[in-house]
Protein backbone atom coordinates (compact mmCIF):
# COMPACT_ATOMS: atom_id res chain seq x y z
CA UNK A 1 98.67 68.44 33.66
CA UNK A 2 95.50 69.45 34.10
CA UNK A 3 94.93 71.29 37.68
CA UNK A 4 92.21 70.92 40.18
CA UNK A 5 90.19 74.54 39.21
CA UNK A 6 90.65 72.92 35.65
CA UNK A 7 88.79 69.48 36.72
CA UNK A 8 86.15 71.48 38.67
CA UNK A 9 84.94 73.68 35.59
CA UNK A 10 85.30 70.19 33.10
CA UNK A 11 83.07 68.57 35.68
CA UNK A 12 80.02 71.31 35.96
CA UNK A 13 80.61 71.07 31.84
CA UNK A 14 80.11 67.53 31.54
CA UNK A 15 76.93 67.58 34.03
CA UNK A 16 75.99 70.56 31.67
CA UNK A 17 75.94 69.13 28.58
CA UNK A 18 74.74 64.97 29.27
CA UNK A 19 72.75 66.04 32.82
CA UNK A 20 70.34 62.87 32.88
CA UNK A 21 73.68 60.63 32.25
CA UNK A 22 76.27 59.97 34.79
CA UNK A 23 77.87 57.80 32.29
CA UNK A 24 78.03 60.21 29.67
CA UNK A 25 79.76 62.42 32.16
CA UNK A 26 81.66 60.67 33.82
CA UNK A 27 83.65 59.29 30.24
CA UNK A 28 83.48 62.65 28.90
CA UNK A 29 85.32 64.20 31.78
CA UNK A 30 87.67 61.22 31.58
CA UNK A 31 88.37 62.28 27.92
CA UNK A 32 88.54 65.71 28.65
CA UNK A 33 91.16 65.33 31.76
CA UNK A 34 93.10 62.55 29.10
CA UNK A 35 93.61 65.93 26.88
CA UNK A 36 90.62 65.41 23.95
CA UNK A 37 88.78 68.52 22.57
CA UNK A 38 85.42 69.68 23.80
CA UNK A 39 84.24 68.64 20.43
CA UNK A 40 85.54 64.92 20.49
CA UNK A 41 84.87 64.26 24.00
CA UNK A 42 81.56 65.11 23.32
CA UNK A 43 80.91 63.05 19.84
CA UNK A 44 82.29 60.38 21.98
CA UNK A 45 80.30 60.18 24.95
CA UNK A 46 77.30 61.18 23.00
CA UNK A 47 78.53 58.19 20.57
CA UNK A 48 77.15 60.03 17.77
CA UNK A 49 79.89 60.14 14.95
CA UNK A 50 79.90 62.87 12.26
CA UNK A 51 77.19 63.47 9.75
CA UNK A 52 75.43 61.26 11.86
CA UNK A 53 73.06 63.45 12.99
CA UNK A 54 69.64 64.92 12.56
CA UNK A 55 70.46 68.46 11.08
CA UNK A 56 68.43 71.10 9.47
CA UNK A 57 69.25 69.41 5.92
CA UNK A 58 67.58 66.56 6.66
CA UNK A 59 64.87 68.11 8.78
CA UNK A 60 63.61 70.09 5.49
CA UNK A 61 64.30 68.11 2.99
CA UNK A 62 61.07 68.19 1.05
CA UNK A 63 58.92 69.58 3.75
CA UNK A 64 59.03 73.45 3.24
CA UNK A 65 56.39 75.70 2.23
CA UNK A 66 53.38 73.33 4.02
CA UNK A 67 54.80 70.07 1.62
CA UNK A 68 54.54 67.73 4.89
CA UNK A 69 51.15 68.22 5.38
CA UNK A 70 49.06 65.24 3.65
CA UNK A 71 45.82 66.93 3.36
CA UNK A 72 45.54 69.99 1.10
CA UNK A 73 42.55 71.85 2.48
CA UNK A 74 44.07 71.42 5.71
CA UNK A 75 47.65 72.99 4.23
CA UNK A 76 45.92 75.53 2.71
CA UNK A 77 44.09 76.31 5.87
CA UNK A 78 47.44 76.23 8.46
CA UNK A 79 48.90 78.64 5.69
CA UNK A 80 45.99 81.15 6.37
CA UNK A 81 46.28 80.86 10.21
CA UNK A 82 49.95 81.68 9.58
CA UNK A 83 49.28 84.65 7.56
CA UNK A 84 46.11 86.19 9.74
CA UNK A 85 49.09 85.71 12.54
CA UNK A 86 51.87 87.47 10.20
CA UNK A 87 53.60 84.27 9.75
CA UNK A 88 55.45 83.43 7.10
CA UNK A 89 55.39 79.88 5.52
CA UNK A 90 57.71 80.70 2.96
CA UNK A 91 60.65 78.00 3.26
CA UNK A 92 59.27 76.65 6.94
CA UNK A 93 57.65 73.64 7.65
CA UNK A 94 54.69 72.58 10.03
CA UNK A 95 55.60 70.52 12.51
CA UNK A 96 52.24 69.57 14.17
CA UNK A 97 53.88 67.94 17.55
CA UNK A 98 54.14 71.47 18.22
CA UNK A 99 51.36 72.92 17.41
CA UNK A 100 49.26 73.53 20.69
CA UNK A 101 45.86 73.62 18.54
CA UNK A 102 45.36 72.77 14.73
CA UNK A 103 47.10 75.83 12.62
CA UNK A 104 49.00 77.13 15.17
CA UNK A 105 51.36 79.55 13.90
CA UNK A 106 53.87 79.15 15.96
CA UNK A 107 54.47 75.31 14.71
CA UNK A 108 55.66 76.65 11.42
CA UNK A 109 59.76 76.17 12.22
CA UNK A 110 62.45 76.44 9.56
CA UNK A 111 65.20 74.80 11.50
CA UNK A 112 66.03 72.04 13.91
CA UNK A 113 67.03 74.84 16.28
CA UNK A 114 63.88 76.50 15.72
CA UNK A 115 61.86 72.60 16.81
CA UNK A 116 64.09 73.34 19.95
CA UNK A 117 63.02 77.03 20.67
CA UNK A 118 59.12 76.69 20.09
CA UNK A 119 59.79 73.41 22.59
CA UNK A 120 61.31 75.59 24.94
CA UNK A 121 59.07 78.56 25.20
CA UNK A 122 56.12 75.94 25.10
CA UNK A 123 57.60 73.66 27.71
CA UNK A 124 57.75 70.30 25.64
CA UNK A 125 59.83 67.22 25.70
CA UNK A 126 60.87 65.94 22.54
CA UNK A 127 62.25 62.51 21.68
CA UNK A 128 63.27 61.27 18.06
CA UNK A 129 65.06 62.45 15.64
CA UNK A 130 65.31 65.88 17.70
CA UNK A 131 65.78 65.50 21.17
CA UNK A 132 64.88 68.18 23.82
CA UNK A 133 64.28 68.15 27.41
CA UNK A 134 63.13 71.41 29.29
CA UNK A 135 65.83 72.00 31.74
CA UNK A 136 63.17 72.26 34.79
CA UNK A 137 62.69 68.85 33.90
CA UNK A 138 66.70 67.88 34.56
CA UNK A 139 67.43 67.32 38.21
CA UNK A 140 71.02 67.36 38.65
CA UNK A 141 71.01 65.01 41.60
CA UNK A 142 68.44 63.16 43.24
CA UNK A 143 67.46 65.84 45.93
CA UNK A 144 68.28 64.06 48.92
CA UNK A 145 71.24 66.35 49.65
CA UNK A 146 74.24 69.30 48.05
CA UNK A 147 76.01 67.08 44.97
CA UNK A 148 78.79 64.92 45.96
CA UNK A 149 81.23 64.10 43.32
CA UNK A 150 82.03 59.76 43.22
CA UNK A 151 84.61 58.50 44.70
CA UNK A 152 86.55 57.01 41.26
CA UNK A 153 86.78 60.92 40.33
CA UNK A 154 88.51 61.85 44.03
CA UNK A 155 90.61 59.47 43.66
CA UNK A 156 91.87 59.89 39.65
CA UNK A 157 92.28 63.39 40.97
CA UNK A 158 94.39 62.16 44.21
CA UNK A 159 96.81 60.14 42.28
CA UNK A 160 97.10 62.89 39.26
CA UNK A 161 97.79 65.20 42.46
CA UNK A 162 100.50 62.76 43.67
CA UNK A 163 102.14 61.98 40.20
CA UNK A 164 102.57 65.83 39.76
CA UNK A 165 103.35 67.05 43.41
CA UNK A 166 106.37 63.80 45.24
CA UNK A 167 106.42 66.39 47.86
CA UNK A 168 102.35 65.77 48.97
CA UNK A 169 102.88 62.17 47.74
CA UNK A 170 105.41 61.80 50.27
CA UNK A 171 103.37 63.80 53.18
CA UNK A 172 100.59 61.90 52.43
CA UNK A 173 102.15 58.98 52.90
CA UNK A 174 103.78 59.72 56.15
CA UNK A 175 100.73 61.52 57.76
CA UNK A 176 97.08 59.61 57.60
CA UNK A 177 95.49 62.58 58.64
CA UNK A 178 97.07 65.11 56.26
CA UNK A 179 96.03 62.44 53.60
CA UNK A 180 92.54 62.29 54.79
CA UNK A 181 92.16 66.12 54.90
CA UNK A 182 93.85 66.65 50.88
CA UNK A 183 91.12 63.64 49.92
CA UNK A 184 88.17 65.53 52.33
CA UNK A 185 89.33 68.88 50.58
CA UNK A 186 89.27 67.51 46.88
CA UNK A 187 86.03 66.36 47.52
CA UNK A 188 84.68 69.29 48.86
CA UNK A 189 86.65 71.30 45.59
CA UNK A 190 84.90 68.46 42.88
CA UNK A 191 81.88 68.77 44.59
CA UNK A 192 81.60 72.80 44.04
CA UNK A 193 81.28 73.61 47.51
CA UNK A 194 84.78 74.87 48.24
């Protein structure tokens, strides 16, 4: 059974990993409370099946050294930036979408990883084949007010609560207000401010 503290912590994970998708976390904390891994919950909600993605294989495949760049006096000049800059091209690729002016060094990456670390640093959004969003970018709720978990996960986590406690089903079901202040509490737990 998995306990409250448990659904709490798979919650701020799920928000965590999909944080622009309340769909994506709301089925891959329902996966994750059903007893899947991390990893399957998450190749799941993502619905991206193995091998599917876009990895550093892929992203290199006959692109290193400068090979993706159409024009050779233009390669030839990006390689010099690179080395004046004490950059070396030897097994990257130039990825001008970063580049923040023609030759820039830093838009010589080697891995998708790398895409996602000069998009960091530089404050870009990607979209494609690599996707990155800068995380000052990600509101976790709409701003109007604290985060209140939805209802359909208080009350999963109610009856999950009942199923493994007959003791609080049974005082719940005798006493409105005892019921009221477990369902107020929950909330209060889900919603991180308890």
């Amino acid at each position: 059974m998995v306990t409250l503290e448990d659904r709490q912590e798979l919650w701020k994970l799920a928000r965590k990993i999909f944080p622009r998708d309340k769909a994506k976390q709301v089925f891959y904390f329902q996966l994750r409370v059903d007893g899947q891994t991390h990893r399957m919950a998450d190749m799941l909600a993502a619905r991206k099946p193995p091998g599917s993605g876009y990895g550093d294989r892929e992203f290199m495949q006959g692109a290193w050294g400068g090979k993706n760049i159409s024009n050779p006096l233009s390669a030839d000049y990006y390689r010099r930036m690179a080395a004046e800059h004490g950059v070396s091209t030897d097994g990257m690729r130039y990825c001008p979408q970063l580049a923040s002016f023609p030759g820039d060094p830093e838009a010589w990456v080697d891995s998708v990883g790398d895409v996602k670390r000069v998009a960091e640093k530089k404050g870009l959004k990607l979209e494609g084949s690599i996707e990155y969003t800068p995380t000052e970018e990600i509101p976790l709720d709409d701003g109007s007010g604290p985060y209140q978990v939805a209802n359909d996960i208080v009350v999963d986590t109610i009856e999950d609560m009942r199923e493994g406690n007959p003791e609080l089903a049974r005082e719940m079901d005798k006493n409105p207000k005892k019921a009221e202040k477990v369902i107020e509490t929950t909330r209060e737990i889900l919603s991180g401010r308890e």
